[in-house]
C-alpha atoms as a PDB file:
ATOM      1  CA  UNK A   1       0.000   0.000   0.000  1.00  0.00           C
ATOM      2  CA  UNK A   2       1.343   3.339  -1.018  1.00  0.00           C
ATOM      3  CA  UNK A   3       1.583   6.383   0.419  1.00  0.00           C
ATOM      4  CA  UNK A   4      -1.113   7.627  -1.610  1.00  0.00           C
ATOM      5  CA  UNK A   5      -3.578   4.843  -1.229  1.00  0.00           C
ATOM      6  CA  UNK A   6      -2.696   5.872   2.491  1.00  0.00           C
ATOM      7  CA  UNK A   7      -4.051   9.084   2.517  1.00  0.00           C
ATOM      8  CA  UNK A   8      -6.751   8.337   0.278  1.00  0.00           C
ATOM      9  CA  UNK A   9      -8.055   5.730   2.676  1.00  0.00           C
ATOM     10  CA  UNK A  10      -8.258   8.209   5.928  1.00  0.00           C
ATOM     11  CA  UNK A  11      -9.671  10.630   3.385  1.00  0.00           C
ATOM     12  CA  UNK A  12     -12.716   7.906   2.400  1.00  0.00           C
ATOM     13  CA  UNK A  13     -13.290   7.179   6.189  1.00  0.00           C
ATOM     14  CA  UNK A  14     -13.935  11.050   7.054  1.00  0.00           C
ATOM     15  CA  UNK A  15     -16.189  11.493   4.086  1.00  0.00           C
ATOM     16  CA  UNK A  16     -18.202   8.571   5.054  1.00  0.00           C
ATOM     17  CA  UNK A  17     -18.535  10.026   8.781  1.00  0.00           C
ATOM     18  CA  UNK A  18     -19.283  13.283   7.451  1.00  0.00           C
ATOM     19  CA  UNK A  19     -22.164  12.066   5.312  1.00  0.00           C
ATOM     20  CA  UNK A  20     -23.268  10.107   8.181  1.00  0.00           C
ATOM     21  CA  UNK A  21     -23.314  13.315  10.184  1.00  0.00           C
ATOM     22  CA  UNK A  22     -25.239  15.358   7.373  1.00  0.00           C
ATOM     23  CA  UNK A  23     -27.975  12.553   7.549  1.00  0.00           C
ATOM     24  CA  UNK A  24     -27.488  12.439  11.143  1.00  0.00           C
ATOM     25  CA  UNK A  25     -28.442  16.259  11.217  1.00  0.00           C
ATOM     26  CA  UNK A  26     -31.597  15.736   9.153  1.00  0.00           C
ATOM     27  CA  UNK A  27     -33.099  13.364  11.958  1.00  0.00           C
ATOM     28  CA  UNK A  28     -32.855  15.416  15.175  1.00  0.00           C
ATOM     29  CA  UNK A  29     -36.945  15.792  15.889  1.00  0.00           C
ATOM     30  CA  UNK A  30     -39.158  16.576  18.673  1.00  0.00           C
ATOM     31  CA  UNK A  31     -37.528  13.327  20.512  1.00  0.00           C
ATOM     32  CA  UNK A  32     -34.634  15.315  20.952  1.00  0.00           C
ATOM     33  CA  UNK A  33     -36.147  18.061  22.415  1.00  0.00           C
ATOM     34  CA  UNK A  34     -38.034  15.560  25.070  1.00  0.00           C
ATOM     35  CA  UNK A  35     -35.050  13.460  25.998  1.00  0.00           C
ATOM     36  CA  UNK A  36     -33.161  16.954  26.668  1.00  0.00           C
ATOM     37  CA  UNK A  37     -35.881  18.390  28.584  1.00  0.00           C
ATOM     38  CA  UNK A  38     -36.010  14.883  30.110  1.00  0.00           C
ATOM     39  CA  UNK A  39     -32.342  14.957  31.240  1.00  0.00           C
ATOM     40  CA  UNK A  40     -32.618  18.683  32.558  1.00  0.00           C
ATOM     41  CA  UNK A  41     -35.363  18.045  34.989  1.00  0.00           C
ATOM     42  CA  UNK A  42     -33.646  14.562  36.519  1.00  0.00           C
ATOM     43  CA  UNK A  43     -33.485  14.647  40.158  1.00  0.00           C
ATOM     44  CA  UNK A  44     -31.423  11.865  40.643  1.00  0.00           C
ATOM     45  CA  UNK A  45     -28.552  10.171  38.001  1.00  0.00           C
ATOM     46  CA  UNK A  46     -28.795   9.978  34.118  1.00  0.00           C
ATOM     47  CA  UNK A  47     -27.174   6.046  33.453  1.00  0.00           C
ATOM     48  CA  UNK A  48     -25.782   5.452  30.264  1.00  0.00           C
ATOM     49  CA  UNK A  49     -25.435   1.913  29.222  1.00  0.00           C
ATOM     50  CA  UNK A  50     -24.099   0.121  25.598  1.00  0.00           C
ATOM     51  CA  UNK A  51     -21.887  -2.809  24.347  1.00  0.00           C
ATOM     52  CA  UNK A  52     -18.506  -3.121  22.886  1.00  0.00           C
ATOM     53  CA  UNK A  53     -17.897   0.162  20.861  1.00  0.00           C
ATOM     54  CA  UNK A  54     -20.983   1.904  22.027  1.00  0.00           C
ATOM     55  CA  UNK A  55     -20.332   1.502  25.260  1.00  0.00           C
ATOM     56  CA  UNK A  56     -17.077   3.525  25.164  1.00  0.00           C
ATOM     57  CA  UNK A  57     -19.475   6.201  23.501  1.00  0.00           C
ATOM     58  CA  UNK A  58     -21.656   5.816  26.354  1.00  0.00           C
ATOM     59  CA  UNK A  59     -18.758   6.275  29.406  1.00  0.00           C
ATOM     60  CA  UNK A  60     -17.875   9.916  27.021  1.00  0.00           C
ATOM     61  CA  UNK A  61     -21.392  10.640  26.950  1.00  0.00           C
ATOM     62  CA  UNK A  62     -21.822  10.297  30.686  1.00  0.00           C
ATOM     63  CA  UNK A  63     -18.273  12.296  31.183  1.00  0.00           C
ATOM     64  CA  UNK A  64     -19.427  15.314  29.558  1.00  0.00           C
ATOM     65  CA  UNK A  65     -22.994  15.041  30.976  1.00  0.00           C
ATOM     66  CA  UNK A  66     -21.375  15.041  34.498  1.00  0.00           C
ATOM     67  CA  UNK A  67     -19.053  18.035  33.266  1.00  0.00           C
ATOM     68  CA  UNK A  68     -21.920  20.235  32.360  1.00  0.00           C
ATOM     69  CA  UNK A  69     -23.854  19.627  35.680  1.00  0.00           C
ATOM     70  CA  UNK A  70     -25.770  16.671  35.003  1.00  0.00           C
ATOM     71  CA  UNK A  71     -24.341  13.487  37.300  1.00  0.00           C
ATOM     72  CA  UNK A  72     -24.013  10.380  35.297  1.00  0.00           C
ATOM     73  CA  UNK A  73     -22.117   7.657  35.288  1.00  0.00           C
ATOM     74  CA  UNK A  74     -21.839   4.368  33.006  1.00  0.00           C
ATOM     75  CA  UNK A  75     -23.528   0.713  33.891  1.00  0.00           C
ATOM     76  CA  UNK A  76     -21.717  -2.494  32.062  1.00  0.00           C
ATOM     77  CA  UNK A  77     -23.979  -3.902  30.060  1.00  0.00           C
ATOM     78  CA  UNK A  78     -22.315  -7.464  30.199  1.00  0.00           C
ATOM     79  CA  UNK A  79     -21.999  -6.985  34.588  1.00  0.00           C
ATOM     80  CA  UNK A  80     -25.574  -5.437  34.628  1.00  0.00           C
ATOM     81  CA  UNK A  81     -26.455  -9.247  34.782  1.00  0.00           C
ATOM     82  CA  UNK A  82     -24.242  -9.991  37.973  1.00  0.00           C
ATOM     83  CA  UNK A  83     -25.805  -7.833  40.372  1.00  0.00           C
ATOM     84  CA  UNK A  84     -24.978  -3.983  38.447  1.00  0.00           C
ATOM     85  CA  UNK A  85     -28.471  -3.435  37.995  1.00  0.00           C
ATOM     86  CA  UNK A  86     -29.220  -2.869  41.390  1.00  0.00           C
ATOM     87  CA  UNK A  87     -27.227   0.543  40.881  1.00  0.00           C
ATOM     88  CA  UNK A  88     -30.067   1.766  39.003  1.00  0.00           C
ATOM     89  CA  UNK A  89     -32.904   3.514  41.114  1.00  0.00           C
ATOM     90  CA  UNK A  90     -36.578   4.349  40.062  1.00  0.00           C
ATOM     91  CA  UNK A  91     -35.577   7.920  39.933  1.00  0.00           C
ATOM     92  CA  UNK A  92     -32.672   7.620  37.655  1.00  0.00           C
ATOM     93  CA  UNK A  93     -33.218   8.256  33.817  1.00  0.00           C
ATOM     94  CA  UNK A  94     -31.268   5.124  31.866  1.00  0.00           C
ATOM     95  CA  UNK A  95     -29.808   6.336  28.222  1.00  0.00           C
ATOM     96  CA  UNK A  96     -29.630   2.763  25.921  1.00  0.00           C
ATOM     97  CA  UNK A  97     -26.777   3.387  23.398  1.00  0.00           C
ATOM     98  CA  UNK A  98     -26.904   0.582  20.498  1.00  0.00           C
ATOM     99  CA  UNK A  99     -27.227   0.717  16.392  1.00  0.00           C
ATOM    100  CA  UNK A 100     -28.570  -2.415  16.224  1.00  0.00           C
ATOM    101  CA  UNK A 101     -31.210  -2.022  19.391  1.00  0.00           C
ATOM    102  CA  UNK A 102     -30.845  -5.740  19.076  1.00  0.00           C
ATOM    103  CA  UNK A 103     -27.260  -6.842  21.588  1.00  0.00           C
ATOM    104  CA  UNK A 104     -28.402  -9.865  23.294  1.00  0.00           C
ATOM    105  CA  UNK A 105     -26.309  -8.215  26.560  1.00  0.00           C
ATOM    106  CA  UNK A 106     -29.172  -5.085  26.646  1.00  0.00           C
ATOM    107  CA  UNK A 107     -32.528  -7.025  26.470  1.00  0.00           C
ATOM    108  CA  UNK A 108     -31.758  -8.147  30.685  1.00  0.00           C
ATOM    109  CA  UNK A 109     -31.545  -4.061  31.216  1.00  0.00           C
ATOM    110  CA  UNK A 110     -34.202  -3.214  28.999  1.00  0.00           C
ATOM    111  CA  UNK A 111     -36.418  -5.583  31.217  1.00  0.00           C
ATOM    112  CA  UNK A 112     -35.640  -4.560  34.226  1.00  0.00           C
ATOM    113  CA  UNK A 113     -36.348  -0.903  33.220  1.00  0.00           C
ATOM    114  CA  UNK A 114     -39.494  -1.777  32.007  1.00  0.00           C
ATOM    115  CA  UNK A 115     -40.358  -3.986  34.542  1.00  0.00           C
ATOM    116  CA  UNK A 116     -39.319  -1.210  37.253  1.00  0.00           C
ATOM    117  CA  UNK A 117     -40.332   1.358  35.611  1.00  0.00           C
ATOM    118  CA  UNK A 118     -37.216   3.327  35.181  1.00  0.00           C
ATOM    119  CA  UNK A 119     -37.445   6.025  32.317  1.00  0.00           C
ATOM    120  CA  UNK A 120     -35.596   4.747  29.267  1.00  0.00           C
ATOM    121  CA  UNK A 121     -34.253   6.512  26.571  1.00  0.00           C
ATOM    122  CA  UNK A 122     -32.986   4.759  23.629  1.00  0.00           C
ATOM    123  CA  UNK A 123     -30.695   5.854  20.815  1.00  0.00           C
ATOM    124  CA  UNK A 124     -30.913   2.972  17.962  1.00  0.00           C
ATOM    125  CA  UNK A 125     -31.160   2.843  14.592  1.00  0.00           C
ATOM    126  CA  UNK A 126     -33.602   0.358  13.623  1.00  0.00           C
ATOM    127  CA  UNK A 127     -36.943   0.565  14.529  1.00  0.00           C
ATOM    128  CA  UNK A 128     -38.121  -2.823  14.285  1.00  0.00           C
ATOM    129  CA  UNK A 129     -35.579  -3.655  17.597  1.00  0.00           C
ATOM    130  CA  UNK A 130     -36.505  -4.074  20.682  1.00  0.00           C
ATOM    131  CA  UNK A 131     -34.335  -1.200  22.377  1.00  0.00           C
ATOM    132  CA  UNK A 132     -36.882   1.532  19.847  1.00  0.00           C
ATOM    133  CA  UNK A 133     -39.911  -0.623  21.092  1.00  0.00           C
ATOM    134  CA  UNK A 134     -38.946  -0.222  24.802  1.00  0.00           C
ATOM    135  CA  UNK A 135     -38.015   2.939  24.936  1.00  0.00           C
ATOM    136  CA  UNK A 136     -40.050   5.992  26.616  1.00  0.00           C
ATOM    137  CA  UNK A 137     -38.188   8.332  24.308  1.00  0.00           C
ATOM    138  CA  UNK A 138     -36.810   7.177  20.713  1.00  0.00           C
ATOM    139  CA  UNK A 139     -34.352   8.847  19.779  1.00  0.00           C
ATOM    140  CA  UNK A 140     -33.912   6.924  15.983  1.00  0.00           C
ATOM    141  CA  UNK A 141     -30.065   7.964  14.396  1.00  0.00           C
ATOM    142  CA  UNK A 142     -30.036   7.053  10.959  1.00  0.00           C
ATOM    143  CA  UNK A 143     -28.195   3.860   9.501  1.00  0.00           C
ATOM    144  CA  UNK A 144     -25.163   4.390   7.866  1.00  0.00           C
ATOM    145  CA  UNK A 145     -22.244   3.226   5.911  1.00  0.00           C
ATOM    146  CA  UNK A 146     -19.308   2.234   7.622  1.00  0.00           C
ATOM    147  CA  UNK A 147     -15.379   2.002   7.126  1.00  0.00           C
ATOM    148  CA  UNK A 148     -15.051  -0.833   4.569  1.00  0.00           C
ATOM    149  CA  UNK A 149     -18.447  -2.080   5.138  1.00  0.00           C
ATOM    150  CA  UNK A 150     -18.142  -3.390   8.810  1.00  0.00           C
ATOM    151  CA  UNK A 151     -16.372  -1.502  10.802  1.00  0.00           C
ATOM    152  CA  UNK A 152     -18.008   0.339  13.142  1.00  0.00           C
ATOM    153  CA  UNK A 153     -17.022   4.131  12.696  1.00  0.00           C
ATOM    154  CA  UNK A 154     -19.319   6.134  11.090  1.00  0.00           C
ATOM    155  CA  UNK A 155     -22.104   4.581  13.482  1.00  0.00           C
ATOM    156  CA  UNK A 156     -19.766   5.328  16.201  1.00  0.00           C
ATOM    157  CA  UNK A 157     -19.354   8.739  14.959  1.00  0.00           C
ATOM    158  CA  UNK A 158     -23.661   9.361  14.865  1.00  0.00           C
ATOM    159  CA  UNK A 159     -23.846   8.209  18.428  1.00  0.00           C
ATOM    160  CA  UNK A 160     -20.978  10.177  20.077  1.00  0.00           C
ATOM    161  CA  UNK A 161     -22.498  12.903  18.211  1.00  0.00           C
ATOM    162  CA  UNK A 162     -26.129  12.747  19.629  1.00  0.00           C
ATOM    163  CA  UNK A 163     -24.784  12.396  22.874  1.00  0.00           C
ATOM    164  CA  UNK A 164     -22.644  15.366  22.807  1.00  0.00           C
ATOM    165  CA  UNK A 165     -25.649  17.583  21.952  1.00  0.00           C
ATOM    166  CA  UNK A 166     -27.862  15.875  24.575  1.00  0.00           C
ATOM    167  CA  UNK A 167     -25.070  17.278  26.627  1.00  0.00           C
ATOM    168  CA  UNK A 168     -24.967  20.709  25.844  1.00  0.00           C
ATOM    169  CA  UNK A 169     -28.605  21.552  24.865  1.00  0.00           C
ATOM    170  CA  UNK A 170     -29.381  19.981  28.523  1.00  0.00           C
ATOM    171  CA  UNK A 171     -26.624  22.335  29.791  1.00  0.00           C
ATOM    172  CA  UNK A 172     -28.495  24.934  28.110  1.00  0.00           C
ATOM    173  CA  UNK A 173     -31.517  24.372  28.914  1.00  0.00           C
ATOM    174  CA  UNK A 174     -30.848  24.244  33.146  1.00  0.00           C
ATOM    175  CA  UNK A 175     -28.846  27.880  32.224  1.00  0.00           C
ATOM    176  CA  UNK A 176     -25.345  26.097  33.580  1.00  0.00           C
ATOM    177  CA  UNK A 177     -23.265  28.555  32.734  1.00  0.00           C
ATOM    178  CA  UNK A 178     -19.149  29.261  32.826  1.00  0.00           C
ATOM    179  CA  UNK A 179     -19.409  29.811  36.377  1.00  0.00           C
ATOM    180  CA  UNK A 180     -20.848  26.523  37.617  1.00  0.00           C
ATOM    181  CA  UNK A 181     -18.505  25.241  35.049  1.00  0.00           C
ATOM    182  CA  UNK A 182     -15.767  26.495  36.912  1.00  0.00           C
ATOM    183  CA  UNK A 183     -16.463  24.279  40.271  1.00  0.00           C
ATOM    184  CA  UNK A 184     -16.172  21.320  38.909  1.00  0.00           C
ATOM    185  CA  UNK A 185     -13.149  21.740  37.020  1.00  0.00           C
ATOM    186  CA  UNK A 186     -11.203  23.523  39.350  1.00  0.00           C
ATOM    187  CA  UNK A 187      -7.495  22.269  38.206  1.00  0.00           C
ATOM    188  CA  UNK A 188      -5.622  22.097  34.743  1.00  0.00           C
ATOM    189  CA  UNK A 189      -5.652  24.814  32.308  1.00  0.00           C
ATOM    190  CA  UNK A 190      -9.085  24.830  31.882  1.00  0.00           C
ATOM    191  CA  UNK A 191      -9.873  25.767  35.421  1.00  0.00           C
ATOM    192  CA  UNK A 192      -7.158  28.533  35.298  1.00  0.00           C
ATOM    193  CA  UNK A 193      -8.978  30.360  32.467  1.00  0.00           C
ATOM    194  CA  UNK A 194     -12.231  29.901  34.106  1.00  0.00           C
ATOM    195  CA  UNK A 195     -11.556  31.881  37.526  1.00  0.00           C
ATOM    196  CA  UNK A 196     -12.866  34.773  38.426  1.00  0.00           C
ATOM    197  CA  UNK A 197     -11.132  37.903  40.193  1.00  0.00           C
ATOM    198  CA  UNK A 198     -12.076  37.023  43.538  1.00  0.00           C
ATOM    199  CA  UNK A 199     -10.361  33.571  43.536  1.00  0.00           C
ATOM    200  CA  UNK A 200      -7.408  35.785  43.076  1.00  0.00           C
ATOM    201  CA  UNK A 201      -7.720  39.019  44.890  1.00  0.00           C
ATOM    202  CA  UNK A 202      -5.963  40.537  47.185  1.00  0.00           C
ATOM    203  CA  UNK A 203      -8.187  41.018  49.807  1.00  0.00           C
ATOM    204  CA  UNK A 204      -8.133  42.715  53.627  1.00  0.00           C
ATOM    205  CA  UNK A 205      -4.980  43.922  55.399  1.00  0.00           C
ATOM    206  CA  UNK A 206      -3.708  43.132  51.802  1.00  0.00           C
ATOM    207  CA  UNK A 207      -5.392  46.230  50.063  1.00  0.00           C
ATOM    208  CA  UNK A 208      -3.155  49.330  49.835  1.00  0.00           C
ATOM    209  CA  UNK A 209      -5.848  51.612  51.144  1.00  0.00           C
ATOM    210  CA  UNK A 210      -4.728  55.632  51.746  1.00  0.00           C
ATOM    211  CA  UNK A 211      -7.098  58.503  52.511  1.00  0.00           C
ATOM    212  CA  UNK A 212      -7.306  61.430  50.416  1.00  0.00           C
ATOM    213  CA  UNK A 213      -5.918  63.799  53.071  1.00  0.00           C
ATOM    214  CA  UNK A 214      -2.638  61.952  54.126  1.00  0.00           C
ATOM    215  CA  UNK A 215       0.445  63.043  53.194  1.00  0.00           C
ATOM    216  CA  UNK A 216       2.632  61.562  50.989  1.00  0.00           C
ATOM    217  CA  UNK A 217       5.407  60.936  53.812  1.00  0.00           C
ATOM    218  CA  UNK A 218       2.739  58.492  55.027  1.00  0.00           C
ATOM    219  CA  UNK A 219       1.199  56.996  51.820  1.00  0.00           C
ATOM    220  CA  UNK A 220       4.834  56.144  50.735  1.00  0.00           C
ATOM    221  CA  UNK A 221       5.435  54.347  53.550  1.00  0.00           C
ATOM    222  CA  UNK A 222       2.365  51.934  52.711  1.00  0.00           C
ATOM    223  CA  UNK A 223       3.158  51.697  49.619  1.00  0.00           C
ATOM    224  CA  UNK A 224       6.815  50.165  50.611  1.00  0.00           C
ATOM    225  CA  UNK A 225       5.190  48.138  52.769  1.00  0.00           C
ATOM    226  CA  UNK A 226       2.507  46.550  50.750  1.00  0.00           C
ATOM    227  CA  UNK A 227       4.511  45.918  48.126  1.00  0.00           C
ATOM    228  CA  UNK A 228       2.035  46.371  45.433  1.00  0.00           C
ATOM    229  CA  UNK A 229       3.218  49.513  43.308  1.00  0.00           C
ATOM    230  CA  UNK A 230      -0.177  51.128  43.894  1.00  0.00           C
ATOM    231  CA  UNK A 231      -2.522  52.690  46.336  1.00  0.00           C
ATOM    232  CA  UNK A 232      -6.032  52.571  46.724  1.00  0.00           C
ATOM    233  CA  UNK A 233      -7.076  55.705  47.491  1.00  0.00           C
ATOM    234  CA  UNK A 234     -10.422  56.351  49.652  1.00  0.00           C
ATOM    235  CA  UNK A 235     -12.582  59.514  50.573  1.00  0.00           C
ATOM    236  CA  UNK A 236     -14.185  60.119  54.035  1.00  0.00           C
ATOM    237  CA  UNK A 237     -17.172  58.013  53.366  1.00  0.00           C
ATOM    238  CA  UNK A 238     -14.809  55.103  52.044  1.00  0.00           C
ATOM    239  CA  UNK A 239     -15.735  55.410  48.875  1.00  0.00           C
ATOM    240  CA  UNK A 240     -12.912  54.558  46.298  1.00  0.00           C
ATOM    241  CA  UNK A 241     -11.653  58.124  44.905  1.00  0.00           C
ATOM    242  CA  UNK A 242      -8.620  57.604  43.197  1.00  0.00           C
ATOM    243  CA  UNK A 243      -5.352  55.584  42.699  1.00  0.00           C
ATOM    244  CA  UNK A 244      -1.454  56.451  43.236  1.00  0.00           C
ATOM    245  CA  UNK A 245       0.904  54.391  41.379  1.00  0.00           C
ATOM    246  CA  UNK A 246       4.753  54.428  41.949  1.00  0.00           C
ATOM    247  CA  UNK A 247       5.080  55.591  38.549  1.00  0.00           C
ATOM    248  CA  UNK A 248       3.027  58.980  39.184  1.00  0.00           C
ATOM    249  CA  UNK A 249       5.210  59.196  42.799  1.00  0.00           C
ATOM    250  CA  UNK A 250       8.445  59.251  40.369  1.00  0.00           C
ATOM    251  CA  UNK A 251       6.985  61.725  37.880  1.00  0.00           C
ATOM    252  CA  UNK A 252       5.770  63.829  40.655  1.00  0.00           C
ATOM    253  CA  UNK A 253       9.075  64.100  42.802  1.00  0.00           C
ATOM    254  CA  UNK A 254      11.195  64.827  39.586  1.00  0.00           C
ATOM    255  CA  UNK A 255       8.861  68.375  38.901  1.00  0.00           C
ATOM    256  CA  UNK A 256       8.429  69.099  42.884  1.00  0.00           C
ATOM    257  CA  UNK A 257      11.191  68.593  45.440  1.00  0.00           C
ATOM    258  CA  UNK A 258       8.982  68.415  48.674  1.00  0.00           C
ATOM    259  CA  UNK A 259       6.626  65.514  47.843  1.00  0.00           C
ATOM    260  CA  UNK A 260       6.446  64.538  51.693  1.00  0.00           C
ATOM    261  CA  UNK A 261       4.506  67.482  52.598  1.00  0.00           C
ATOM    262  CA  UNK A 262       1.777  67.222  49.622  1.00  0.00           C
ATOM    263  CA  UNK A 263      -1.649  65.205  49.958  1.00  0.00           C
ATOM    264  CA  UNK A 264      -2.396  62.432  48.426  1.00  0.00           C
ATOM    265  CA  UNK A 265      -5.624  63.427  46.916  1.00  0.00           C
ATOM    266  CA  UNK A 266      -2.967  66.190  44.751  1.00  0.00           C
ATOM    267  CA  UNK A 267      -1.221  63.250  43.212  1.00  0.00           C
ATOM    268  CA  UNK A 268      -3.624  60.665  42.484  1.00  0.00           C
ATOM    269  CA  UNK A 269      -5.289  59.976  39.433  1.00  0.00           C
ATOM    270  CA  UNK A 270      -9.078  60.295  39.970  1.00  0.00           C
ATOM    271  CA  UNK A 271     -11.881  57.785  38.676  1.00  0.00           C
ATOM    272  CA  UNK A 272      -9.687  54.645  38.541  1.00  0.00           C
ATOM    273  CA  UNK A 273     -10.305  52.121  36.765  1.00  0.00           C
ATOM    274  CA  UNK A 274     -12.059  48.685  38.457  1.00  0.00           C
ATOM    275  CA  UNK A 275     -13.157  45.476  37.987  1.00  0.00           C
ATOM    276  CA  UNK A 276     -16.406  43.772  39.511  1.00  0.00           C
ATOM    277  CA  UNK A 277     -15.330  40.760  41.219  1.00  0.00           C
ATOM    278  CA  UNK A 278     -17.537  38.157  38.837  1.00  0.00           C
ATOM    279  CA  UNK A 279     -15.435  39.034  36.100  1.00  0.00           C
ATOM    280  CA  UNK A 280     -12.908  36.361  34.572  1.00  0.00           C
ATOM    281  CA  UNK A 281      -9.542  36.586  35.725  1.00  0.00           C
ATOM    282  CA  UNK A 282      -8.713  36.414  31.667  1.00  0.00           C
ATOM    283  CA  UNK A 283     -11.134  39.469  31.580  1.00  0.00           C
ATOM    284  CA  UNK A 284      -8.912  41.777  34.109  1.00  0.00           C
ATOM    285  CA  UNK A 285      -5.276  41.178  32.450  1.00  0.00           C
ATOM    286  CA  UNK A 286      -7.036  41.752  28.850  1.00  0.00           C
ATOM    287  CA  UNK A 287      -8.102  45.620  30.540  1.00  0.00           C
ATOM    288  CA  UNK A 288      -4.434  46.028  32.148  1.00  0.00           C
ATOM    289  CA  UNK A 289      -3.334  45.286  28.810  1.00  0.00           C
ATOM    290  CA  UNK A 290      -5.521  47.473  27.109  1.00  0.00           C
ATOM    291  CA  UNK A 291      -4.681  50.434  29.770  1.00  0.00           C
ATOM    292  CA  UNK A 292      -1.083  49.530  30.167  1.00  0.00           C
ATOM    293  CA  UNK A 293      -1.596  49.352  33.903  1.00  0.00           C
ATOM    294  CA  UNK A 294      -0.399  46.229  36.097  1.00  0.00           C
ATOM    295  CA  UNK A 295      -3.403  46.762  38.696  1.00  0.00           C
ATOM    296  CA  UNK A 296      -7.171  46.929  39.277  1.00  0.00           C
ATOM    297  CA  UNK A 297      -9.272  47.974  42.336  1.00  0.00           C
ATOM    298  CA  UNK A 298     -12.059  45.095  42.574  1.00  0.00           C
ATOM    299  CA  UNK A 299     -15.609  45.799  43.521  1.00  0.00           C
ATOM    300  CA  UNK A 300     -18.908  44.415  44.482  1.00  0.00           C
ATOM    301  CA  UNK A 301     -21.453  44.558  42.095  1.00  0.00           C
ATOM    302  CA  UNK A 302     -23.477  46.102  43.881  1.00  0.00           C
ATOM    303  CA  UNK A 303     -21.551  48.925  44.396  1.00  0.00           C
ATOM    304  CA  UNK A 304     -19.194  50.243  42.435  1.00  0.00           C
ATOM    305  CA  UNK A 305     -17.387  52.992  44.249  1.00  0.00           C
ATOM    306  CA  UNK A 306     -16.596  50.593  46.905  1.00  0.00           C
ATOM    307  CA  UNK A 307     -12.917  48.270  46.615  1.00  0.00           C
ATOM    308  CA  UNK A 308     -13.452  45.438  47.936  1.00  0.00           C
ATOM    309  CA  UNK A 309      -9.593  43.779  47.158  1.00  0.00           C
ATOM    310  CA  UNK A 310      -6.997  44.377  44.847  1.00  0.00           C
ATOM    311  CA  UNK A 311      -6.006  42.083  41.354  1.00  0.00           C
ATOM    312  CA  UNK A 312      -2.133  43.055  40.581  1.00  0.00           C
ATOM    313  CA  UNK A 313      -0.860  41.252  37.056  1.00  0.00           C
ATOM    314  CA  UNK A 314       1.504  38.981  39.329  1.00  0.00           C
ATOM    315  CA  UNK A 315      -1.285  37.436  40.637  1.00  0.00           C
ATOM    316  CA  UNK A 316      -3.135  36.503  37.090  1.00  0.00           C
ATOM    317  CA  UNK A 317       0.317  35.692  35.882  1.00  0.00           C
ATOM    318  CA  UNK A 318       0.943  33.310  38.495  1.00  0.00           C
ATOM    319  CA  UNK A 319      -2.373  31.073  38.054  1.00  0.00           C
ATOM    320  CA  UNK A 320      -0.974  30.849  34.357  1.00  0.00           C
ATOM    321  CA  UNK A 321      -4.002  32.935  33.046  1.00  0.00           C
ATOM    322  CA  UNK A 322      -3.297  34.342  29.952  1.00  0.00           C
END
């Protein structure tokens, strides 16, 4: 086999699992829409279940429907028989994987869901088998050509397919959004990208806070000690007022000699800008960027003029946020 029968090979397998996708497309229904709805209201665990190559689609299924705030996990179909079954409850929602509808291993789990009455939801594609006759919700993918004519990977492709948008139009659906995302995948690059300035703030004793009226004698002193580069700078009522970088302190001291004597509310630059503390970490060193600043005041939400901690680049940059 040469090189280019090589390449035309991988080439012939895509195609046929991109057809299989187009007709795949064509089939999503009103079934769809009531297994998702299905899945979003379950108030217990969502079960996925399949043999040999389907049930590796099924255990990815269940990953990324546990990901996305759904909890599921995967049954064996071939242990279901040994006792596995009684894992499933009367509250769970069980998710049949199978193109045939016909594995000899799923008929003992299709009766006991019927028999217990367990929701079922099967995705087949034959409806003549007995996984589409048994199911509460059909979802029927459509049958396909595979690799070479028996290999299953083009029906494989259909099924991982439908299960990934069960996944996210379920996630959808219950409004999960980047932030619920975030607690349950706290490590790993992912969860870096996905925190929010407060997981990183500086926050208390931390916070370079200076009132308008002290002197600069004073403020420099906090500002050596806190070891930020910056002050926070607050008014009588507490309300943040302004901000005093070592930078301006520099600039200042070069055009005036006494800078120890004059206030801090003479140097500071007024209206600063802040960051509500919801925001993504990813959001605060794109505005430092923008402003060419290496620091951010951090506020409530609900109220603005108000810092509630401090976000210095150093701290995004060591999270590896980017």
């Amino acid at each position: 086999m040469n090189n280019k029968k090589i390449l035309l090979t991988a080439k012939n397998v895509i195609n046929l699992q991109l057809k299989a996708l187009q007709k795949l497309k064509k089939n999503i229904n009103k079934s769809f829409i009531d297994a998702v709805i299905k899945i979003s209201k379950c108030q217990s665990k969502v079960i996925l279940c399949g043999v040999g190559k389907s049930g590796l689609i099924a255990s990815k299924v269940a990953s990324t429907l546990s990901s996305v705030g759904t909890p599921s996990f995967t049954l064996s179909a071939s242990d279901s028989s040994h006792g596995d079954l009684g894992s499933i409850s009367k509250k769970d929602i069980l998710i049949l994987i199978s193109n045939s509808g016909q594995t000899s291993e799923l008929k003992n789990v299709i009766q006991y869901a019927n028999r217990n009455k367990i929701f079922l939801i099967g995705i087949v594609s034959k409806k003549d088998s007995i996984l589409y006759k048994a199911s509460d919700i059909k979802i029927l993918i459509p049958q396909v050509k595979e690799s070479e004519g028996i290999i299953p990977t083009s029906s494989t492709t259909t099924q991982l397919a439908i299960g990934d948008a069960l996944a996210i139009a379920a996630m959808k659906y219950k409004k999960f959004g980047k932030l619920d995302f975030k607690k349950i995948h706290p490590a790993g690059n992912l969860g870096a990208q996905l925190k929010t300035v407060e997981d990183i703030m500086l926050t208390g004793k931390n916070i370079p806070f200076v009132e308008e009226t002290l002197k600069m004698k004073e403020a420099i002193k906090i500002l050596s000690k806190k070891k930020l580069g910056v002050l926070i700078v607050q008014n009588k009522k507490k309300k943040t007022s302004g901000i005093i970088t070592d930078g301006q302190i520099r600039r200042f001291s070069q055009k005036k000699n006494n800078i120890h004597s004059v206030k801090v509310r003479d140097i500071m630059t007024k209206n600063p800008i802040g960051i509500e503390k919801s925001a993504l970490a990813a959001k605060a060193l794109s505005l430092m960027n923008e402003k060419k600043i290496t620091s951010l005041y951090v506020f409530d939400n609900k109220n603005r003029f108000k810092a509630i901690g401090i976000v210095h680049i150093h701290n995004i940059l060591q999270f590896n946020i980017t």
